[in-house]
Protein backbone atom coordinates (compact mmCIF):
# COMPACT_ATOMS: atom_id res chain seq x y z
CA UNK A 1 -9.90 -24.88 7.40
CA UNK A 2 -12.16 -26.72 9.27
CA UNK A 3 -11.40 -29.83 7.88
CA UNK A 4 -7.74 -29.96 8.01
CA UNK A 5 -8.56 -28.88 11.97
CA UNK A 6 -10.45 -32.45 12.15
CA UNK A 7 -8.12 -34.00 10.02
CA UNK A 8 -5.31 -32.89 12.27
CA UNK A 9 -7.38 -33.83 15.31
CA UNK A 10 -7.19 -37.58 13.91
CA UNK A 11 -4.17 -38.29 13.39
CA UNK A 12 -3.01 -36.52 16.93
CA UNK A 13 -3.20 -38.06 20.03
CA UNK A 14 -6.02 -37.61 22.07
CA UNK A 15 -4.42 -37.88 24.94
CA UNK A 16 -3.69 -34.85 27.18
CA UNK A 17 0.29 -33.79 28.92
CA UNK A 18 0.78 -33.51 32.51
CA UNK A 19 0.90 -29.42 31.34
CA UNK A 20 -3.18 -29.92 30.64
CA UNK A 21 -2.27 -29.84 26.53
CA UNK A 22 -3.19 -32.44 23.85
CA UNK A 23 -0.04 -34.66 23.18
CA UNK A 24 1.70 -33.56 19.85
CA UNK A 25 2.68 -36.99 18.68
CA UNK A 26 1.09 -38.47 15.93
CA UNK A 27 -1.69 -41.08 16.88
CA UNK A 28 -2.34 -44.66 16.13
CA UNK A 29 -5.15 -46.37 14.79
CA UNK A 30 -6.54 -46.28 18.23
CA UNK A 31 -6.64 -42.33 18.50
CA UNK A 32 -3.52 -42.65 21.01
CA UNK A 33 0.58 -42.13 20.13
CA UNK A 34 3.00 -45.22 21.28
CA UNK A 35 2.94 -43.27 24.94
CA UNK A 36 -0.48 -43.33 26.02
CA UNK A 37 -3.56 -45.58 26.06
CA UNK A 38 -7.11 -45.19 26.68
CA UNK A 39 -6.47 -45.04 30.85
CA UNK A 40 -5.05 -41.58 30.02
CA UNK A 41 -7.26 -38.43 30.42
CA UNK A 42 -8.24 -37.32 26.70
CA UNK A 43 -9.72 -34.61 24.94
CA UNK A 44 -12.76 -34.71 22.85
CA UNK A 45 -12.15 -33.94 19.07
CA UNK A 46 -15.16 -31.49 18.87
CA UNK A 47 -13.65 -29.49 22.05
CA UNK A 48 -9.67 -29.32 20.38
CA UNK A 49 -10.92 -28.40 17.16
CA UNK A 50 -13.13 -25.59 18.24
CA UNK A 51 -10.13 -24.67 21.20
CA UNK A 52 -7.65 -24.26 18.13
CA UNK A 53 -9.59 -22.71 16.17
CA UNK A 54 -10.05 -20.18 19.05
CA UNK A 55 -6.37 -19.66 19.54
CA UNK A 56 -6.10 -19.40 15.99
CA UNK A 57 -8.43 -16.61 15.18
CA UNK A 58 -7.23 -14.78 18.49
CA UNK A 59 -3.21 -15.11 16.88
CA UNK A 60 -4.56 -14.20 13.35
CA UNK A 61 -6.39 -11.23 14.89
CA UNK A 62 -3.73 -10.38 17.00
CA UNK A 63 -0.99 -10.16 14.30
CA UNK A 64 -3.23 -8.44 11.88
CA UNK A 65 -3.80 -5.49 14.28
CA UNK A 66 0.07 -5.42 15.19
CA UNK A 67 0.90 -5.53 11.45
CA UNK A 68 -1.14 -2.25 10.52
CA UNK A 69 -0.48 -0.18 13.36
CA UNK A 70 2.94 -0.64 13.64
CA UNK A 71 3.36 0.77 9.60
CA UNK A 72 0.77 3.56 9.66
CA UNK A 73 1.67 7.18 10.39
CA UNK A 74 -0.46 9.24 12.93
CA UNK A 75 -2.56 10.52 9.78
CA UNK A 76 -2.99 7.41 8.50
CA UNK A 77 -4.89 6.21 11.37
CA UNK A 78 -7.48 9.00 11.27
CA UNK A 79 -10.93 8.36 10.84
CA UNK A 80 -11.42 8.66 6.66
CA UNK A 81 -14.46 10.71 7.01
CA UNK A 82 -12.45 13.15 8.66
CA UNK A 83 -9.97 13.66 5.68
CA UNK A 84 -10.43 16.47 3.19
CA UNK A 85 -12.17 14.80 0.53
CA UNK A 86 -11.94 18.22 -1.87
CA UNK A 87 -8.44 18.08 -2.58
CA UNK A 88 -7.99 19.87 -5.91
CA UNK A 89 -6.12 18.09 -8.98
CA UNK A 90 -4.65 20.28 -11.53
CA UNK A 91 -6.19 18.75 -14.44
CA UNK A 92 -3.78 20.97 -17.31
CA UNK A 93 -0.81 19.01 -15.64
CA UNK A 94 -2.50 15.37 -16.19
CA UNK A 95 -3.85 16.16 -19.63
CA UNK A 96 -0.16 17.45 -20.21
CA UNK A 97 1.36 13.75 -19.25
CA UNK A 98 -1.30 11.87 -20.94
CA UNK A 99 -0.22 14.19 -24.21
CA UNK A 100 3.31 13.18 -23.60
CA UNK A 101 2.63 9.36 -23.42
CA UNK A 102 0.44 9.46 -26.04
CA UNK A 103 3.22 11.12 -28.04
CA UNK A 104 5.70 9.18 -26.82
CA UNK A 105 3.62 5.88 -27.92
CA UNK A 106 2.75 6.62 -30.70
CA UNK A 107 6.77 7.87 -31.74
CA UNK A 108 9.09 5.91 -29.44
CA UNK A 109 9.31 2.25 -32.22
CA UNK A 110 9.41 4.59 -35.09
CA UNK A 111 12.16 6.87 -33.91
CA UNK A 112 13.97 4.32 -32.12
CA UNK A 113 13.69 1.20 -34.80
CA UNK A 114 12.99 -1.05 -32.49
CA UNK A 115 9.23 -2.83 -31.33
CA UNK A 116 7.54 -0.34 -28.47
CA UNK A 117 7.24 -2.13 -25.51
CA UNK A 118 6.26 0.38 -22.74
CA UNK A 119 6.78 3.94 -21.25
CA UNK A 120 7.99 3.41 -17.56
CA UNK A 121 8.24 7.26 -16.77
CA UNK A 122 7.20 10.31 -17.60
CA UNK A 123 8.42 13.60 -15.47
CA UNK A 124 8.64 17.34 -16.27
CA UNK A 125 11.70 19.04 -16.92
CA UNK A 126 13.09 22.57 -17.04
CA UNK A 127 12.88 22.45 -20.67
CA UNK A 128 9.88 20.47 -21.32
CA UNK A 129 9.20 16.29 -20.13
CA UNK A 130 11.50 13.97 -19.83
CA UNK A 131 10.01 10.34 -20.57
CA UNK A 132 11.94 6.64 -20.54
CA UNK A 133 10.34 4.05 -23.08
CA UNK A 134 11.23 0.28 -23.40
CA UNK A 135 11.85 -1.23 -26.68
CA UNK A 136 12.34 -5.04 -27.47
CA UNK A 137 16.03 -5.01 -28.98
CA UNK A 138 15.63 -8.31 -29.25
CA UNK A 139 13.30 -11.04 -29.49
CA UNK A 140 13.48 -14.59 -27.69
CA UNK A 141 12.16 -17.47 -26.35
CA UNK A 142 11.36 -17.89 -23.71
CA UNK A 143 9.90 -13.98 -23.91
CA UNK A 144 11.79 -13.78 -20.70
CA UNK A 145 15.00 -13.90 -22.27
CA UNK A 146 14.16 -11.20 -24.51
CA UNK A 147 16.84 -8.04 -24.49
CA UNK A 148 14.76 -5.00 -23.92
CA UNK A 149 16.69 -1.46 -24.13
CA UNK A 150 15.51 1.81 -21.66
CA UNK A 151 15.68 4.92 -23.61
CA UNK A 152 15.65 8.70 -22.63
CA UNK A 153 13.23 10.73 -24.68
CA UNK A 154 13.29 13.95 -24.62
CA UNK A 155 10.38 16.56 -25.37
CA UNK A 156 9.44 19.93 -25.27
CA UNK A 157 6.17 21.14 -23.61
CA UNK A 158 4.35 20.91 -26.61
CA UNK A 159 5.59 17.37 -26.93
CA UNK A 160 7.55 17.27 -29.86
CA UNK A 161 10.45 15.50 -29.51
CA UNK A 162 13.78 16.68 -29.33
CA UNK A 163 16.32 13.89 -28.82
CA UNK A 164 16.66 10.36 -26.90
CA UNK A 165 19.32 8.09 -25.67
CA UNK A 166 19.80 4.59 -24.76
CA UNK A 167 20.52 4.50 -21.17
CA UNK A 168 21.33 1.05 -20.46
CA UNK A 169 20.21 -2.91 -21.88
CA UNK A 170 18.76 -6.14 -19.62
CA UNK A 171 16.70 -8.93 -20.11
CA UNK A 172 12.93 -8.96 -19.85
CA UNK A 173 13.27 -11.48 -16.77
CA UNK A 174 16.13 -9.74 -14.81
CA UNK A 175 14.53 -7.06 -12.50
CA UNK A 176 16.71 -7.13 -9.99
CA UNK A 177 18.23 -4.14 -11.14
CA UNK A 178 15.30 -2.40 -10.98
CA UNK A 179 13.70 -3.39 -7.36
């Protein structure tokens, strides 16, 4: 950073406005734009480069703190050794989804026909889990342009599997649909 600042500093003019700023026009091979000339009042280089620098770190600063305060909720902003760090996890419920995607992994090419590609859900139903796999329908190149099919599966809460749909086509590279 430090040396595009004294890069910068070079090729601007040295001289200084009638406002008390460093001209903005590019300089010459003298250090001065086609406007002024060495009987103007200048600025050194090693006093504009640490002066923007300055003004730099102060914006940067400045936008940083605007940027997380205005986002954060009242909670957010609380000290983290403050916050409850025993919150209890129910372990049976994460060992349950890690059964299903195993399941679902190890099942979804087979009982599809198709090349497993990923599980991008798994939630808990009524009845059971519900979880939507990705399967390459169709290969390509570019890999991008490969047709990949989302499919429902459906499971009971033992995990065996009970029936799945196709719930809709795209290519690998169109997300849009998604976001």
């Amino acid at each position: 950073m430090a040396e595009a600042d004294t890069q910068q500093s070079a090729e601007q003019c040295k001289a200084l406005t009638e406002d008390g700023e460093r001209c903005s026009r590019p300089a010459r091979d003298d250090g001065f734009c086609y406007q002024h000339d060495e009987s103007d009042s200048t600025v050194s280089d090693s006093q504009t480069a640490e002066n923007e620098q300055e003004q730099d770190e102060q914006a940067t600063d400045e936008t940083r703190s605007r940027d997380l305060s205005a986002d954060m909720t009242a909670e957010e902003k609380s000290d983290p050794d403050d916050v409850d760090a025993d919150v209890e996890t129910d372990h049976d419920e994460i060992e349950g989804v890690l059964a299903v995607r195993q399941r679902v992994r190890s099942t979804a090419g087979e009982l599809i026909g198709r090349e497993f590609d990923a599980v991008s859900e798994i939630a808990p139903t009524e009845d059971g889990w519900r979880a939507v796999v990705e399967v390459v329908e169709r290969r390509a190149v570019p890999d991008t342009q490969d047709i990949i099919g989302r499919y429902e599966i459906e499971l009971d809460d033992g995990a065996t599997v009970h029936g799945y749909r196709r719930l809709d086509r795209y290519r690998r590279g169109d997300t849009a649909a998604f976001e």
